[in-house]
N, C-alpha and C. Protein backbone atom coordinates (compact mmCIF):
# COMPACT_ATOMS: atom_id res chain seq x y z
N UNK A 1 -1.15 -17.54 -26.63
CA UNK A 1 0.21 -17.94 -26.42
C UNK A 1 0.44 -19.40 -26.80
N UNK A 2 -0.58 -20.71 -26.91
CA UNK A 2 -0.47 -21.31 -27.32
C UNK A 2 0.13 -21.82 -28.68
N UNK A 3 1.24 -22.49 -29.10
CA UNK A 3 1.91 -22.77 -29.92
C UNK A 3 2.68 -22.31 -30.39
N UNK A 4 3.18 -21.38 -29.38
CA UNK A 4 4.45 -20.19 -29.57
C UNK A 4 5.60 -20.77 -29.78
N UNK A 5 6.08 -20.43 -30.31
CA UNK A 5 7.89 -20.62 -30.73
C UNK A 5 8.52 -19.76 -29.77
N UNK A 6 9.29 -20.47 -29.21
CA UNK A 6 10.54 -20.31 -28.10
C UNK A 6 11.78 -20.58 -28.61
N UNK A 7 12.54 -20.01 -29.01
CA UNK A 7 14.00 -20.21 -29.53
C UNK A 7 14.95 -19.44 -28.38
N UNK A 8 16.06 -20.04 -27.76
CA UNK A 8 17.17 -19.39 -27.14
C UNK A 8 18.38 -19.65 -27.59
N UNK A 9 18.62 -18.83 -28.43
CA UNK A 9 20.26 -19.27 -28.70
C UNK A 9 19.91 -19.93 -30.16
N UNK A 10 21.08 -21.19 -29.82
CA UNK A 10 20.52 -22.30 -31.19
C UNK A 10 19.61 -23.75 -30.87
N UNK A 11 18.83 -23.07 -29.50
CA UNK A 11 18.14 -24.21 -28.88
C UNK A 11 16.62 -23.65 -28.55
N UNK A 12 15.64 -24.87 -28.40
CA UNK A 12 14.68 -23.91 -27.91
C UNK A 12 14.15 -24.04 -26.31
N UNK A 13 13.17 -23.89 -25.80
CA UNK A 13 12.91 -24.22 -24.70
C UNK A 13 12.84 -26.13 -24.41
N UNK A 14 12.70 -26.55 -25.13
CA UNK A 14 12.75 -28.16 -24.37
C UNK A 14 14.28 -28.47 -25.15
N UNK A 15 15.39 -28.01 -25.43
CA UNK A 15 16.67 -28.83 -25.55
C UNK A 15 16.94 -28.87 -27.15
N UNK A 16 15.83 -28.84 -27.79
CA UNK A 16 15.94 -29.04 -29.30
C UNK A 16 16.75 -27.93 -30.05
N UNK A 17 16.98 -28.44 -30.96
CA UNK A 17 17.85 -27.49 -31.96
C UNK A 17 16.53 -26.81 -32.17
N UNK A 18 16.79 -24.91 -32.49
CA UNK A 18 15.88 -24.24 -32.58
C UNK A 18 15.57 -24.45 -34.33
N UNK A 19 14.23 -24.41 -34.45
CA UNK A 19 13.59 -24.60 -35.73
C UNK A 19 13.27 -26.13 -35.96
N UNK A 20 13.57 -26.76 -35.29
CA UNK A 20 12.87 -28.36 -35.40
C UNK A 20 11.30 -28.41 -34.93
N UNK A 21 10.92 -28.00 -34.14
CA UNK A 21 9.40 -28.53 -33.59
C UNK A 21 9.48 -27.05 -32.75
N UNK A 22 7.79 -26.70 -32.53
CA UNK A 22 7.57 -25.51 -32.13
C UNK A 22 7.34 -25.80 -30.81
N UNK A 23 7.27 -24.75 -29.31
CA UNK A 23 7.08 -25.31 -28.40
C UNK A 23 5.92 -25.27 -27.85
N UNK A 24 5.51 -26.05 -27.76
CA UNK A 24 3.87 -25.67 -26.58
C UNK A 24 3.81 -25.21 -25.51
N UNK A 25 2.60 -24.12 -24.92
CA UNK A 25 3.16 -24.01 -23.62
C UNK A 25 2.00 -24.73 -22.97
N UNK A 26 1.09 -25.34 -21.48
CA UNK A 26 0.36 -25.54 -21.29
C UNK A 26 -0.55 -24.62 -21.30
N UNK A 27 -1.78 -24.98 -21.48
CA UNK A 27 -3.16 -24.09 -21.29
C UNK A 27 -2.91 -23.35 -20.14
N UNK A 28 -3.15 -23.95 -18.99
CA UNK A 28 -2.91 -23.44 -17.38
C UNK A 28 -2.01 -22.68 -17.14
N UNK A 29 -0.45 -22.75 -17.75
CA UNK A 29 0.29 -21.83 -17.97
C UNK A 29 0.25 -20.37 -18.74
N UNK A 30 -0.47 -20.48 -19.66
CA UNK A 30 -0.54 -19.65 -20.76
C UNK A 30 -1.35 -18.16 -19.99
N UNK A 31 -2.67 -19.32 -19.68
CA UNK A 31 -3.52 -18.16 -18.95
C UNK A 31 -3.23 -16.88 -18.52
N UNK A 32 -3.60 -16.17 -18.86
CA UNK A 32 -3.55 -14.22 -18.16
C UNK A 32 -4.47 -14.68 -17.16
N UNK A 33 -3.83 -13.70 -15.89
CA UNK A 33 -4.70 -13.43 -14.97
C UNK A 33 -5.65 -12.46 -15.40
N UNK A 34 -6.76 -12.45 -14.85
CA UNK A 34 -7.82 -12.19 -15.29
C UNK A 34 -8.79 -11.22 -14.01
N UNK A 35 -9.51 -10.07 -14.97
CA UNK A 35 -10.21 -9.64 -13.38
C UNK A 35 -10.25 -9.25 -11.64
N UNK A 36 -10.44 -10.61 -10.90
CA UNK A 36 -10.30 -10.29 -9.89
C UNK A 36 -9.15 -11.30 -9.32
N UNK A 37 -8.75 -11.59 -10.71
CA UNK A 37 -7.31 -12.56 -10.00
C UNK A 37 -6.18 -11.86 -9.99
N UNK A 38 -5.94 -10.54 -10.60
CA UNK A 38 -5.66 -9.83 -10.93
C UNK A 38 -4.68 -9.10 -9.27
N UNK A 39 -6.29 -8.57 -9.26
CA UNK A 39 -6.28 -7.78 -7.84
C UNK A 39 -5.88 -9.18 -6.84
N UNK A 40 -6.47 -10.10 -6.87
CA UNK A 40 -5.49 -11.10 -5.52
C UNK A 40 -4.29 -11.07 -5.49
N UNK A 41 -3.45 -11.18 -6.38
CA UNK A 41 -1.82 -10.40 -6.43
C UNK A 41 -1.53 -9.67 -5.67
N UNK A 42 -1.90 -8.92 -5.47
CA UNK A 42 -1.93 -7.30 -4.92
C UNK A 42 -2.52 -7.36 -2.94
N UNK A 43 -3.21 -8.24 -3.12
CA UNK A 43 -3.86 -8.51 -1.28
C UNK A 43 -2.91 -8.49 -0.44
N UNK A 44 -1.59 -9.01 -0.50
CA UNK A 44 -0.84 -9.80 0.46
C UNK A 44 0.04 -8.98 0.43
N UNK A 45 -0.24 -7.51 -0.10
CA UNK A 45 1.16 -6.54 0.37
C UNK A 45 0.97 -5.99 1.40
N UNK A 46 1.89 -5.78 1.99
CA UNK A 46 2.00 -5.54 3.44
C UNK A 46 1.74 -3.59 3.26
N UNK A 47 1.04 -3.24 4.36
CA UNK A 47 1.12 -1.35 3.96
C UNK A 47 1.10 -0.80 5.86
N UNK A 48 2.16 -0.17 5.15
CA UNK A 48 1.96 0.69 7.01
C UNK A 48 1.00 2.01 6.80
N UNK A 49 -0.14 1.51 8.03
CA UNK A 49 -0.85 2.60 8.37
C UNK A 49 -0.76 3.31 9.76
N UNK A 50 -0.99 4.63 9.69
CA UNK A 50 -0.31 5.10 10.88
C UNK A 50 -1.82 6.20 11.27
N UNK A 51 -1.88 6.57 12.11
CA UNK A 51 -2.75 7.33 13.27
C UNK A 51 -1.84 8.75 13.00
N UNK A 52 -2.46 9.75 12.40
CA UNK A 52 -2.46 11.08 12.71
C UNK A 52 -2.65 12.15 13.44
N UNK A 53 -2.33 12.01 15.16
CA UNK A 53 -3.19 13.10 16.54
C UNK A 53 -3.12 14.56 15.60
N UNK A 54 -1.95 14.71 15.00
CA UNK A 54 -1.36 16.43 14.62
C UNK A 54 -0.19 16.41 14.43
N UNK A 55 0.59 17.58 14.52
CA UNK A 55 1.84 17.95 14.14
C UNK A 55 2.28 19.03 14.97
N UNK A 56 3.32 19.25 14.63
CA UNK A 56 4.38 20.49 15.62
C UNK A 56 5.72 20.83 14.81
N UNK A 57 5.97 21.59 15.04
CA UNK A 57 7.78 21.60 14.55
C UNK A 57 8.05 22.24 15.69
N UNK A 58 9.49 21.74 15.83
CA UNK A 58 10.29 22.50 17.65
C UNK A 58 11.76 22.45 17.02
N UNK A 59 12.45 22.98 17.93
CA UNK A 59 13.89 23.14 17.33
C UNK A 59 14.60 22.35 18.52
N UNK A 60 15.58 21.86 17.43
CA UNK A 60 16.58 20.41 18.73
C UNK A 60 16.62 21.23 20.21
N UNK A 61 17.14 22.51 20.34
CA UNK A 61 16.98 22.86 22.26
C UNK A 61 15.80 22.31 22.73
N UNK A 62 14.35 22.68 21.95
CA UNK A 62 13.60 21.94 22.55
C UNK A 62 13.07 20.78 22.87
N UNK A 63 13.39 20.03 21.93
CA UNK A 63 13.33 18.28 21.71
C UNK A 63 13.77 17.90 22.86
N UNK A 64 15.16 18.69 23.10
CA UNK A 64 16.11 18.04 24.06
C UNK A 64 15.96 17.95 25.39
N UNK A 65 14.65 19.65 25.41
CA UNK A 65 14.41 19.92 26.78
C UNK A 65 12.99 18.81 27.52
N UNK A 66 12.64 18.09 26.44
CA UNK A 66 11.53 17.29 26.59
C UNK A 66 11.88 16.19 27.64
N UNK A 67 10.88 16.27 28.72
CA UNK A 67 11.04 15.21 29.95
C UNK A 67 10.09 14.45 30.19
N UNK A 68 9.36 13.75 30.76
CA UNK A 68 8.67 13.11 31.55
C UNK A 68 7.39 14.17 32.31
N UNK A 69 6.59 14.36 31.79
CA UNK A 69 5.50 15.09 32.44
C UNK A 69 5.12 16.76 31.15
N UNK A 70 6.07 16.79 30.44
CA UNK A 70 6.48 17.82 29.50
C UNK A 70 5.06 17.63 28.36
N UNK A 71 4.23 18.59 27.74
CA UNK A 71 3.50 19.05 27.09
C UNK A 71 3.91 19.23 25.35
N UNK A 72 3.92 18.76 24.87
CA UNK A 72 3.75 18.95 23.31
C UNK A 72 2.51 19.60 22.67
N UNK A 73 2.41 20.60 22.33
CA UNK A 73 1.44 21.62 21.65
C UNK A 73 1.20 20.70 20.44
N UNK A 74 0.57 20.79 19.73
CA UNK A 74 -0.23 20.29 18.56
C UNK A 74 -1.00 21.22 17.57
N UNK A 75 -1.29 20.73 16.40
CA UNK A 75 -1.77 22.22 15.47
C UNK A 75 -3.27 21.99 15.70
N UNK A 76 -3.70 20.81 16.03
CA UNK A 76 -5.23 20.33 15.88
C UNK A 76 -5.99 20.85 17.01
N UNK A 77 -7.07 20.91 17.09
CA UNK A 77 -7.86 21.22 18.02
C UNK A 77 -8.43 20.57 18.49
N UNK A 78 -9.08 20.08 20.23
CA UNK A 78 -9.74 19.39 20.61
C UNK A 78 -10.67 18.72 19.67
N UNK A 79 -11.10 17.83 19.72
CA UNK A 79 -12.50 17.29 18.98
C UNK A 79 -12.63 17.40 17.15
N UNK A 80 -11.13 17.80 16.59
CA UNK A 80 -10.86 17.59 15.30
C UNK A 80 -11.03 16.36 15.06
N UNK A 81 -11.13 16.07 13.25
CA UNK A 81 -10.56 14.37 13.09
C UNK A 81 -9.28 13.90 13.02
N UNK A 82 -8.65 13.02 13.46
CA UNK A 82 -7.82 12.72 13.11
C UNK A 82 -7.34 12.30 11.64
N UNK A 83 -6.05 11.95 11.07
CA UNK A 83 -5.63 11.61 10.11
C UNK A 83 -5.44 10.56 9.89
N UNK A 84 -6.51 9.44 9.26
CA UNK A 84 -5.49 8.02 8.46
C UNK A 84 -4.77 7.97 7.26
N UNK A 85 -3.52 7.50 7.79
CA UNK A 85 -2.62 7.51 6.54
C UNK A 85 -2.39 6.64 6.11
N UNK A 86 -2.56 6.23 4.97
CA UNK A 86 -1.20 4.19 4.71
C UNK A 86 -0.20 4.96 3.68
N UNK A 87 0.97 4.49 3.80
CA UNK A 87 2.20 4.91 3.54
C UNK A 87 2.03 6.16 2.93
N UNK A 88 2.02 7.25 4.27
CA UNK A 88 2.30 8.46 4.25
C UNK A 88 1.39 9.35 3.32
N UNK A 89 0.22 8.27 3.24
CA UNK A 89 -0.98 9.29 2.33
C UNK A 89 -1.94 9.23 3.18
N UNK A 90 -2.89 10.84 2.83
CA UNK A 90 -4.24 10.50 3.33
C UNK A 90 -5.06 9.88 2.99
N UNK A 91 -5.61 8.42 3.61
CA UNK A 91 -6.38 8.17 3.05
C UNK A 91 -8.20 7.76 3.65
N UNK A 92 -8.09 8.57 4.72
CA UNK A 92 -9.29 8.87 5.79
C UNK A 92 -9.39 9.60 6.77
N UNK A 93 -10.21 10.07 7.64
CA UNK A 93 -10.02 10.48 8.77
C UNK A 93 -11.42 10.30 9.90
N UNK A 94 -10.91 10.04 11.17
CA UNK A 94 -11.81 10.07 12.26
C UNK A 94 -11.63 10.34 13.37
N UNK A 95 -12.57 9.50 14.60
CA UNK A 95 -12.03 10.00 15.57
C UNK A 95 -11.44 8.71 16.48
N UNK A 96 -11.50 8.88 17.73
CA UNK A 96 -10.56 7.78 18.82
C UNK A 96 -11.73 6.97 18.88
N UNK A 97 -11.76 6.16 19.37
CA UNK A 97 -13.41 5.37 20.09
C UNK A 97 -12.07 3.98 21.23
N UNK A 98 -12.57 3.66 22.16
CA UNK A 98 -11.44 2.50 22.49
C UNK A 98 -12.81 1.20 22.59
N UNK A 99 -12.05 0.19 22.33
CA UNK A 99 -12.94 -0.85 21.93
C UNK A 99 -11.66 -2.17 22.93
N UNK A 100 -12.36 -2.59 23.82
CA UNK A 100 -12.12 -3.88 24.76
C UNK A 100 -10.53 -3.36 25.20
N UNK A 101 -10.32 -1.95 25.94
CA UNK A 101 -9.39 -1.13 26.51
C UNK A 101 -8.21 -0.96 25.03
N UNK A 102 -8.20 -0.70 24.29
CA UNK A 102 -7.44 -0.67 23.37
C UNK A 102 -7.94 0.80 22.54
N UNK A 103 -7.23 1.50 21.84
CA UNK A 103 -7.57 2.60 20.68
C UNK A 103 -7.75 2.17 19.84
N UNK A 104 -8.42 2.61 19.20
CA UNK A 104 -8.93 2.50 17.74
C UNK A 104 -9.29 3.99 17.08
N UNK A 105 -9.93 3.88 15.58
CA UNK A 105 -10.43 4.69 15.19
C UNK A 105 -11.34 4.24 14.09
N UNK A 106 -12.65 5.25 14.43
CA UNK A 106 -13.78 5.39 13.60
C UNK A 106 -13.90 5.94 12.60
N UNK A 107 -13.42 5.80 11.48
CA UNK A 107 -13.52 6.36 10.46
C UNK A 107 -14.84 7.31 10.23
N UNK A 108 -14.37 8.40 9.92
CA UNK A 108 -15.30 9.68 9.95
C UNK A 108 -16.00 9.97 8.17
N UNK A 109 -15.06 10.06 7.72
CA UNK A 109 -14.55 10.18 6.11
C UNK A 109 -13.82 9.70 5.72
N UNK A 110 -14.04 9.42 4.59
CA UNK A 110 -12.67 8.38 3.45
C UNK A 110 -12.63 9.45 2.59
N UNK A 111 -11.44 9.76 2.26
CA UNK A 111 -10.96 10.60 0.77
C UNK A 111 -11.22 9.46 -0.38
N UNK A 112 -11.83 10.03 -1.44
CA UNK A 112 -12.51 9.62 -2.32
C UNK A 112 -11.28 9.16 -3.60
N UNK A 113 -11.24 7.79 -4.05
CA UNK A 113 -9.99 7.16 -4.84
C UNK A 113 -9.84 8.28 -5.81
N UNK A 114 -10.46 9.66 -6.78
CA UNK A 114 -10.35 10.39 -7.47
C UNK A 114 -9.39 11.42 -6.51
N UNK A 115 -9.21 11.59 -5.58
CA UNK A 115 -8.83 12.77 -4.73
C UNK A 115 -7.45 12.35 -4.05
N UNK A 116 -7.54 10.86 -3.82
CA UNK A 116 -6.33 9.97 -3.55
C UNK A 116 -5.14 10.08 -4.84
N UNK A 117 -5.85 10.03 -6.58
CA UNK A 117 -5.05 9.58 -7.02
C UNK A 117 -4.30 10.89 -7.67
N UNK A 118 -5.05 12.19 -7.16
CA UNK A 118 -4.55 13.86 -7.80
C UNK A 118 -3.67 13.78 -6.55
N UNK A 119 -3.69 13.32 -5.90
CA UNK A 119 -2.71 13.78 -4.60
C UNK A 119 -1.06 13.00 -4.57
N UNK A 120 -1.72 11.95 -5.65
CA UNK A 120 0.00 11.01 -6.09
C UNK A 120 0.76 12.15 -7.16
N UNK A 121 0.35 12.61 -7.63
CA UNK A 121 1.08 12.90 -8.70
C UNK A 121 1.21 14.75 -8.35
């Protein structure tokens, strides 16, 4: 990219009439990210991950009839893994473990990035 010509209009990037002098850009500027600078771009996005117990479907009478002490059925079975998701994909699963009174989860299995990326499309 060095010694590129920049023309806008009938001017170029530093003010000049375009076609008088070519523009430079700096080295440091020019640079492509590269490798693993690449991927640092990419670190600082924010991703919601969510905890999978199971699922249900109920119909609004029953939603509605839901109280305080009330039971929700689930499709999973005792001692299944659970589901990790980040935005609404699978992308692991395990079980509960609680660590300094808090939940967590132990990742059991990771779905494999080939199995992740048939499941986007």
């Amino acid at each position: 990219m060095e010694g590129r010509e920049a023309s806008q209009g009938a001017m170029d990037a530093t003010g000049a009439e375009a076609g008088t002098q070519p523009t430079t850009i700096p080295a440091q500027e020019a640079k492509p990210l590269a490798g693993a600078k690449n991927l640092d771009v990419l670190l600082d996005i924010p991703m919601q991950v969510s905890v999978q117990l199971g699922t249900t479907r109920m119909i609004i009478r029953e939603l509605l009839q839901l109280g305080q002490g009330s039971v929700v059925e689930l499709d999973k079975l005792a001692g299944e893994p659970l589901e990790v998701l980040v935005n609404h994909r699978l992308v692991a699963r395990g079980e509960v473990v609680v660590v300094n009174e808090k939940f967590g989860v132990r990742l059991t299995d990771v779905v494999s990035p080939v199995e992740r990326v048939q499941k986007l499309g």
